[in-house]
PDB file of N, CA and C in Angstrom:
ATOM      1  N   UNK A   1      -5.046 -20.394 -13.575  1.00  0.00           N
ATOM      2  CA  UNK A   1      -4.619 -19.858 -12.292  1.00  0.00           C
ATOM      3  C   UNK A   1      -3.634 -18.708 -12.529  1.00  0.00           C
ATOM      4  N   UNK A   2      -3.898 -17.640 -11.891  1.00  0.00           N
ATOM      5  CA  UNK A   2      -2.819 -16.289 -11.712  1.00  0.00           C
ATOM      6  C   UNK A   2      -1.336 -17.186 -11.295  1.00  0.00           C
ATOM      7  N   UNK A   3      -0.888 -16.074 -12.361  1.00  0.00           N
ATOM      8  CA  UNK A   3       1.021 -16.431 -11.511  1.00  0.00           C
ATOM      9  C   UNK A   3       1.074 -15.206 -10.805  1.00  0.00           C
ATOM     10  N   UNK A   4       2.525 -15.761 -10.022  1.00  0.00           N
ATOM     11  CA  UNK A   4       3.303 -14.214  -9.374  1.00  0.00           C
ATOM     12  C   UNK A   4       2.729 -12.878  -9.990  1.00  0.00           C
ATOM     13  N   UNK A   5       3.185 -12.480 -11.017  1.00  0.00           N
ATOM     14  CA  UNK A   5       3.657 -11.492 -11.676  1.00  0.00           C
ATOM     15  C   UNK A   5       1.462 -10.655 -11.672  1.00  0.00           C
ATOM     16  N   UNK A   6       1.134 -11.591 -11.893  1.00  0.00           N
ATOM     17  CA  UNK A   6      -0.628 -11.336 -11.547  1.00  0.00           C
ATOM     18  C   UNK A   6      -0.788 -10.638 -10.637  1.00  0.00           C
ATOM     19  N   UNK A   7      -0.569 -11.685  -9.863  1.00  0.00           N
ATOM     20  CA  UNK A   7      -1.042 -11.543  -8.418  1.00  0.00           C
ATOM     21  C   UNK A   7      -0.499 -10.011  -7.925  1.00  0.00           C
ATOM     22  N   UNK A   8       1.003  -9.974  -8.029  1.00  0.00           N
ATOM     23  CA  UNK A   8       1.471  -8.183  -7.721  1.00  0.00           C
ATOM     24  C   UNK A   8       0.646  -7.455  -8.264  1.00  0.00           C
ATOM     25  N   UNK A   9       0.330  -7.268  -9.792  1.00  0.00           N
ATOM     26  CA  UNK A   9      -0.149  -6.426 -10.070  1.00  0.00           C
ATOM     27  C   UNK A   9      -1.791  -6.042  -9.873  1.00  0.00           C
ATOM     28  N   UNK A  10      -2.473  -7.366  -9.185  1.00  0.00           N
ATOM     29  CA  UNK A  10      -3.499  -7.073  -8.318  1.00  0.00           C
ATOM     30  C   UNK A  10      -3.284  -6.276  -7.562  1.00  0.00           C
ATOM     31  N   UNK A  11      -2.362  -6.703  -6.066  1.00  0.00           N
ATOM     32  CA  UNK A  11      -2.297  -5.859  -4.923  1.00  0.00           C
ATOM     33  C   UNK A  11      -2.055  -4.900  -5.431  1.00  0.00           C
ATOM     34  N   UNK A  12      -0.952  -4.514  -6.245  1.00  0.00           N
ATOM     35  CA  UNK A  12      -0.421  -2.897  -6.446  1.00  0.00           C
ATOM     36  C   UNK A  12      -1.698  -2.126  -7.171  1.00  0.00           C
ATOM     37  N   UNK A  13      -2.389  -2.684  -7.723  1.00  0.00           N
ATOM     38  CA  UNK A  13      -3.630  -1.762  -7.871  1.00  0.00           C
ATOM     39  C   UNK A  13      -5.121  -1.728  -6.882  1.00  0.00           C
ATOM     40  N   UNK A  14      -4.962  -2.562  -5.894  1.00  0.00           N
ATOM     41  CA  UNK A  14      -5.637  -3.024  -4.152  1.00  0.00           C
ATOM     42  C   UNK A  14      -5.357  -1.785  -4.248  1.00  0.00           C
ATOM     43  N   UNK A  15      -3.691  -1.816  -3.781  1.00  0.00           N
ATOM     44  CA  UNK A  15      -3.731  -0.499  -2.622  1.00  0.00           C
ATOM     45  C   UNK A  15      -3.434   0.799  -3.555  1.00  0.00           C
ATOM     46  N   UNK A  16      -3.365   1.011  -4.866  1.00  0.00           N
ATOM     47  CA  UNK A  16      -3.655   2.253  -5.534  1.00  0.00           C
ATOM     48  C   UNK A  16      -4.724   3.116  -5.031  1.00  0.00           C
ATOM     49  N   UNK A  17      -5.724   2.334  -5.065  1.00  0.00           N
ATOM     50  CA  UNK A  17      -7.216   2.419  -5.390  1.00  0.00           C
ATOM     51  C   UNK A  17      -7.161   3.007  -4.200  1.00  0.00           C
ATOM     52  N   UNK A  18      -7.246   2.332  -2.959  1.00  0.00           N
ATOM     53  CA  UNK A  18      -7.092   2.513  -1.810  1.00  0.00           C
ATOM     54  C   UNK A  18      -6.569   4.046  -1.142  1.00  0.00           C
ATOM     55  N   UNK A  19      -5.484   3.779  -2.158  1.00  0.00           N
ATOM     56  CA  UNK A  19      -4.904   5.440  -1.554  1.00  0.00           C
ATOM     57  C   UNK A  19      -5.767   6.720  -2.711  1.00  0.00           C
ATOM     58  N   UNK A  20      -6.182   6.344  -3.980  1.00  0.00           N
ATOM     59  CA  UNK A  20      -6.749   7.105  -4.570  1.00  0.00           C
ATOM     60  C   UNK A  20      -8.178   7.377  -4.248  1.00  0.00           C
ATOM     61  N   UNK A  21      -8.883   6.362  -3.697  1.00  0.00           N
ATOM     62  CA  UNK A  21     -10.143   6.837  -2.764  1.00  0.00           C
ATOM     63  C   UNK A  21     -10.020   8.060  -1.914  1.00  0.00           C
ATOM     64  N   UNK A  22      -8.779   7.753  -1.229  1.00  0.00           N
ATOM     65  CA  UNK A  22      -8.381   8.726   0.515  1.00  0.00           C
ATOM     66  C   UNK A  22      -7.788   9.652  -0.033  1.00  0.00           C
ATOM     67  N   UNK A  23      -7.529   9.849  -1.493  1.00  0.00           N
ATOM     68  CA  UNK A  23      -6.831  10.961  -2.068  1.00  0.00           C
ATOM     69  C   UNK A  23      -5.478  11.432  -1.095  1.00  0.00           C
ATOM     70  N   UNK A  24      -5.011  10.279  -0.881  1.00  0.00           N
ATOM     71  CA  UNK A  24      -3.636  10.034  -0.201  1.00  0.00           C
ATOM     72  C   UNK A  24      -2.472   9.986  -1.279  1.00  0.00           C
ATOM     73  N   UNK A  25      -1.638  10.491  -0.817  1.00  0.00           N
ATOM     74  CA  UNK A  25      -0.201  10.931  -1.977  1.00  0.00           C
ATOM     75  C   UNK A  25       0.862   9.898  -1.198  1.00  0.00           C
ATOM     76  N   UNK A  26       1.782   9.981  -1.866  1.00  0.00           N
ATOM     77  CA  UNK A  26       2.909   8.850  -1.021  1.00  0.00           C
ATOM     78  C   UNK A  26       3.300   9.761   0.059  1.00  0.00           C
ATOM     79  N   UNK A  27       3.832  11.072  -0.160  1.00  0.00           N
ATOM     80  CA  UNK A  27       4.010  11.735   1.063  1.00  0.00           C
ATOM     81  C   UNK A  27       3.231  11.550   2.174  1.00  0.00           C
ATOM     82  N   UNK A  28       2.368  11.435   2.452  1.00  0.00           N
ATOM     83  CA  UNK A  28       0.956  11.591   3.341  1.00  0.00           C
ATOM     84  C   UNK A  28       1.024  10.448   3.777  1.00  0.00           C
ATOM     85  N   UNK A  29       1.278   9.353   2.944  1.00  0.00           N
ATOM     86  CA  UNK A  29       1.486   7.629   3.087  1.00  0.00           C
ATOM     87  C   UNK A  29       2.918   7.725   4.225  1.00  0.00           C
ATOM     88  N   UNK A  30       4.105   8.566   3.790  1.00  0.00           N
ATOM     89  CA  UNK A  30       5.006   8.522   4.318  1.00  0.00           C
ATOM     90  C   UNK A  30       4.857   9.008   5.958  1.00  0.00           C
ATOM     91  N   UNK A  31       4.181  10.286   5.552  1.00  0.00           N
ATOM     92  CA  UNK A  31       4.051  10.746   7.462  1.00  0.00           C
ATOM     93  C   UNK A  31       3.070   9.843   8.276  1.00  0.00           C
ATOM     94  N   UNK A  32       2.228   9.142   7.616  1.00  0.00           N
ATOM     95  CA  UNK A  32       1.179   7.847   8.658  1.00  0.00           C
ATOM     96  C   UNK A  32       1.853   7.034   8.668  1.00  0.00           C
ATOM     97  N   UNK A  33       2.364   6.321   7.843  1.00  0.00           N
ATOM     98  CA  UNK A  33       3.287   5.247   8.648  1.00  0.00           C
ATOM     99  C   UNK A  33       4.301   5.318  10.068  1.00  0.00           C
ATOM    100  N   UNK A  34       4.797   6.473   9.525  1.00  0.00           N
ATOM    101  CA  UNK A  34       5.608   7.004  10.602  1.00  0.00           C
ATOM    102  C   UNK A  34       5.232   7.182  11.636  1.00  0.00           C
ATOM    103  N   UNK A  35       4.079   7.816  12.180  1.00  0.00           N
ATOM    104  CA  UNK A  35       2.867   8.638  13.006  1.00  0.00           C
ATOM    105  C   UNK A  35       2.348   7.072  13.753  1.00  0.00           C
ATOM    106  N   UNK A  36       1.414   6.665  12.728  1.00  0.00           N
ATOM    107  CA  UNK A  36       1.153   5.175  13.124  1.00  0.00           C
ATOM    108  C   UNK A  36       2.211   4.344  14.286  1.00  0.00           C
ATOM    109  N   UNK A  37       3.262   3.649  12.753  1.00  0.00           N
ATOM    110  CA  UNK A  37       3.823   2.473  13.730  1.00  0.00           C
ATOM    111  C   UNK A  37       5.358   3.039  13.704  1.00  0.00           C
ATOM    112  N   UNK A  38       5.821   4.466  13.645  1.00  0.00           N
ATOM    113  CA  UNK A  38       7.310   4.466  13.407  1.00  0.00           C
ATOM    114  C   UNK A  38       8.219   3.913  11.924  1.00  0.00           C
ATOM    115  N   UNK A  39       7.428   3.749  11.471  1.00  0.00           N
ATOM    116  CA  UNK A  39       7.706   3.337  10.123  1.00  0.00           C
ATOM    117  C   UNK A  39       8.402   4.343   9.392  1.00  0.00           C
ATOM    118  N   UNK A  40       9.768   4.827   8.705  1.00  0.00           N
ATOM    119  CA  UNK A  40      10.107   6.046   8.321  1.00  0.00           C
ATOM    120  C   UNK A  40      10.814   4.961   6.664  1.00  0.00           C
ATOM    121  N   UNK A  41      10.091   5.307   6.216  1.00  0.00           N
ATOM    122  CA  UNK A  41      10.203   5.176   4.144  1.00  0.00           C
ATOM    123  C   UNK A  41      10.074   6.850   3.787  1.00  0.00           C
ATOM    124  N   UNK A  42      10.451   6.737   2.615  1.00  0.00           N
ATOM    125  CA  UNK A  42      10.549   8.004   1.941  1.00  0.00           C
ATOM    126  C   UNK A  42       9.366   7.858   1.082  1.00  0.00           C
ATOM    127  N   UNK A  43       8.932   9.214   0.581  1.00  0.00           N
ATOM    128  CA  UNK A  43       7.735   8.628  -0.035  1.00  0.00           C
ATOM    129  C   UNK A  43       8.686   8.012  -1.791  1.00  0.00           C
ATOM    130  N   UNK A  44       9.486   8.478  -1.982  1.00  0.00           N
ATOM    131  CA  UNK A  44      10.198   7.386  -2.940  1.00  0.00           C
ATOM    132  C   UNK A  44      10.009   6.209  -2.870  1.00  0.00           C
ATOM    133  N   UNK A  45      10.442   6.056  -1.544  1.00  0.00           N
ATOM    134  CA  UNK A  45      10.751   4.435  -1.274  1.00  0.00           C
ATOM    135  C   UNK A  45       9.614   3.550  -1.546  1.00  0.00           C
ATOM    136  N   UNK A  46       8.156   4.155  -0.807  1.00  0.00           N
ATOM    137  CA  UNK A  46       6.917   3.705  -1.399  1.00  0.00           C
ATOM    138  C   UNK A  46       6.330   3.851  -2.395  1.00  0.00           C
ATOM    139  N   UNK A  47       6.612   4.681  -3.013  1.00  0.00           N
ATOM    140  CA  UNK A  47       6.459   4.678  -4.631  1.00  0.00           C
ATOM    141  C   UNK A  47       7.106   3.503  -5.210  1.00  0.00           C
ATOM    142  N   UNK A  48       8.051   3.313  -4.729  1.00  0.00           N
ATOM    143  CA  UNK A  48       8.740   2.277  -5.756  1.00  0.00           C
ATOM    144  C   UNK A  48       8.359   0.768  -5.133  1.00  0.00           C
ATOM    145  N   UNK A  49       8.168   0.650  -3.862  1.00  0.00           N
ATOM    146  CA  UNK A  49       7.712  -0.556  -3.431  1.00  0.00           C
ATOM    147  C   UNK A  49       6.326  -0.815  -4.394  1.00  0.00           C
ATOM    148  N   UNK A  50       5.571   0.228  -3.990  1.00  0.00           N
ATOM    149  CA  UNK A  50       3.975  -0.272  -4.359  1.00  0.00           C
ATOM    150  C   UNK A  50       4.088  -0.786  -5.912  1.00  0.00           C
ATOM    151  N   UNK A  51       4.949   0.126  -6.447  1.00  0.00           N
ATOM    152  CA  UNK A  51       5.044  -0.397  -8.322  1.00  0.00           C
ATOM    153  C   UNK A  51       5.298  -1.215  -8.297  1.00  0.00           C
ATOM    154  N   UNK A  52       6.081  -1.681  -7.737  1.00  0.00           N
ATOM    155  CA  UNK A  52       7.137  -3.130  -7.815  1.00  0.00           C
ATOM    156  C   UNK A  52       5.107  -4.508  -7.857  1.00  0.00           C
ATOM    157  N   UNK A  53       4.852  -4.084  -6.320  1.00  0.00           N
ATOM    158  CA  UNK A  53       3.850  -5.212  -5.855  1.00  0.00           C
ATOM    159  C   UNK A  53       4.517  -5.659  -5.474  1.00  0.00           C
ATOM    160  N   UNK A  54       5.302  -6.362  -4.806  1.00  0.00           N
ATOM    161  CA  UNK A  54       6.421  -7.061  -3.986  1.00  0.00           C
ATOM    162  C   UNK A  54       6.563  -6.479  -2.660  1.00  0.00           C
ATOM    163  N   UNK A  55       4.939  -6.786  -1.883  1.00  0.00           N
ATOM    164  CA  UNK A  55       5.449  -6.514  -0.616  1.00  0.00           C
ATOM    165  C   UNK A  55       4.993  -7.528   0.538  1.00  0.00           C
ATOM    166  N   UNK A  56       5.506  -7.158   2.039  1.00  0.00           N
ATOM    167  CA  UNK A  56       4.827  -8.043   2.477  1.00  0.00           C
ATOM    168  C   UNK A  56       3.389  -8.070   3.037  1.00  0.00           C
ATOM    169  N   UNK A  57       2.357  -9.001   3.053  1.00  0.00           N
ATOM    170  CA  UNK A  57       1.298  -8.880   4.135  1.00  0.00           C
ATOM    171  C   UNK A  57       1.079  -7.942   5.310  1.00  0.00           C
ATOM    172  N   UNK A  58       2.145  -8.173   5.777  1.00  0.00           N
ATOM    173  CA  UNK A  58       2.446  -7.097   7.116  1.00  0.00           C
ATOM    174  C   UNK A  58       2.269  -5.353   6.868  1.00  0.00           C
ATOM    175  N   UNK A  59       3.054  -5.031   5.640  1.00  0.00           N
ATOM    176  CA  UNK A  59       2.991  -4.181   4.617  1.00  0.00           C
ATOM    177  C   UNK A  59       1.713  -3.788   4.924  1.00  0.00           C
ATOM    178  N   UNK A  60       1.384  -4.309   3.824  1.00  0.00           N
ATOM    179  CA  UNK A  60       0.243  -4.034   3.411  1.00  0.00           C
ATOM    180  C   UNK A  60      -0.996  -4.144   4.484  1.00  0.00           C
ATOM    181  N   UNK A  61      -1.146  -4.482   5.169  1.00  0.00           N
ATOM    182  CA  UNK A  61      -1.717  -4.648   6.760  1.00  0.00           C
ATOM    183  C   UNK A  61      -1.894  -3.181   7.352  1.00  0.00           C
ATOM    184  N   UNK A  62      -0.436  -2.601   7.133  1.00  0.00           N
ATOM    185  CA  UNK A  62      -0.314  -1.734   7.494  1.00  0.00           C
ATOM    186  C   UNK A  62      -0.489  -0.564   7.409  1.00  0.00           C
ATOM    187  N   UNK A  63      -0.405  -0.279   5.894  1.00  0.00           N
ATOM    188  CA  UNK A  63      -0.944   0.726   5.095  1.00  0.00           C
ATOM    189  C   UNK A  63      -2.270   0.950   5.361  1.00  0.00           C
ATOM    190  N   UNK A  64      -2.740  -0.315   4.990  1.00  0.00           N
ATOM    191  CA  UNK A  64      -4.677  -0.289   4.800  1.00  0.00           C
ATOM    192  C   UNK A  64      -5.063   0.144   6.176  1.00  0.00           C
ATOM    193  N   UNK A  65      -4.565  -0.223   7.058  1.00  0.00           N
ATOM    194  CA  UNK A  65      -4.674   0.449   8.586  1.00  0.00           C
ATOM    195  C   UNK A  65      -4.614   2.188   8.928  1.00  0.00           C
ATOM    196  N   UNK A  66      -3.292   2.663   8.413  1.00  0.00           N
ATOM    197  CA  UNK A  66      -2.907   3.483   8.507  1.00  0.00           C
ATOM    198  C   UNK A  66      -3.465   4.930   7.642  1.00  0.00           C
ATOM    199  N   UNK A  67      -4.118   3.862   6.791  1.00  0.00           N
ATOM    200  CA  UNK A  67      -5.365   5.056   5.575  1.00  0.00           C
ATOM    201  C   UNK A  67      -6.814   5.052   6.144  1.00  0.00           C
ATOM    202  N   UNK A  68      -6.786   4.025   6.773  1.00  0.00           N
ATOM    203  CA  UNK A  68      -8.336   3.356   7.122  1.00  0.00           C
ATOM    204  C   UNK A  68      -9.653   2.720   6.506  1.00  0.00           C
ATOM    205  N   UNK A  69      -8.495   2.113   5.901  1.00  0.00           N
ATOM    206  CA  UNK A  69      -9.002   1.127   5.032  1.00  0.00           C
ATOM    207  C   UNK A  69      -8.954  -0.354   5.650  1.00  0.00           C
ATOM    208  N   UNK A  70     -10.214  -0.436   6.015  1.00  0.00           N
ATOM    209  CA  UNK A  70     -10.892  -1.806   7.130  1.00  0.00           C
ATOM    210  C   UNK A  70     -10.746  -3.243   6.029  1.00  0.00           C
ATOM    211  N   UNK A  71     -11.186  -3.175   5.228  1.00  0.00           N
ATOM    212  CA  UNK A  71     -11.857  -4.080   4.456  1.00  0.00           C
ATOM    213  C   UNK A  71     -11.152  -3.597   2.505  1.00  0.00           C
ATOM    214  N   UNK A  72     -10.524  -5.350   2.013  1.00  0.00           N
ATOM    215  CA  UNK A  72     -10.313  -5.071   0.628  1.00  0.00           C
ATOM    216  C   UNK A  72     -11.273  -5.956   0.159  1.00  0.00           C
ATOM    217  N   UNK A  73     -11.223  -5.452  -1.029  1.00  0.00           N
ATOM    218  CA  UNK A  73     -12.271  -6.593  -1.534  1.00  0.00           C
ATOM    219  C   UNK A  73     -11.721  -7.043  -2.737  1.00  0.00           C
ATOM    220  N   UNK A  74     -11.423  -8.471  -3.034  1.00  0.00           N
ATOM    221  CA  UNK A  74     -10.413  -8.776  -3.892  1.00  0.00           C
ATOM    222  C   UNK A  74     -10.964  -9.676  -5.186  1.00  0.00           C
ATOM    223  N   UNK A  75     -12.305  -9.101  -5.706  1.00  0.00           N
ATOM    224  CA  UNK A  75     -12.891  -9.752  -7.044  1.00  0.00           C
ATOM    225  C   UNK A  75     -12.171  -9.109  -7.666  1.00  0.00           C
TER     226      UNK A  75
END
């Protein structure tokens, strides 16, 4: 069974991928969030979240929304 430390580095490469499909930059990440739900991160700030993998559901909910990304697929 995956531990913690797995499991982050799944999602954080989920939503890599995700933004490297949409050829989305953190900046770009930064003005849709904002645009979207009011969300104001720096694109620092998401840079360093996404490395980490330490985020929440909601997060990440949000992002995938906000790129338009419907569907992950998590094999």
């Amino acid at each position: 069974m995956a531990d913690d430390k797995e499991w982050q580095d799944r999602v954080k490469g989920l939503l890599k991928a995700e933004l490297a499909k949409r050829n989305i930059n953190y900046k770009q990440l930064s003005e849709l969030l904002e645009q979207h739900y009011g969300i104001k991160e720096s694109s620092q700030n998401l840079s360093n979240k996404i490395a980490r993998g330490k985020f929440s559901a909601v997060f990440l909910a949000q992002v995938c929304k906000a790129i338009g990304c419907n569907e992950l697929k998590l094999n």
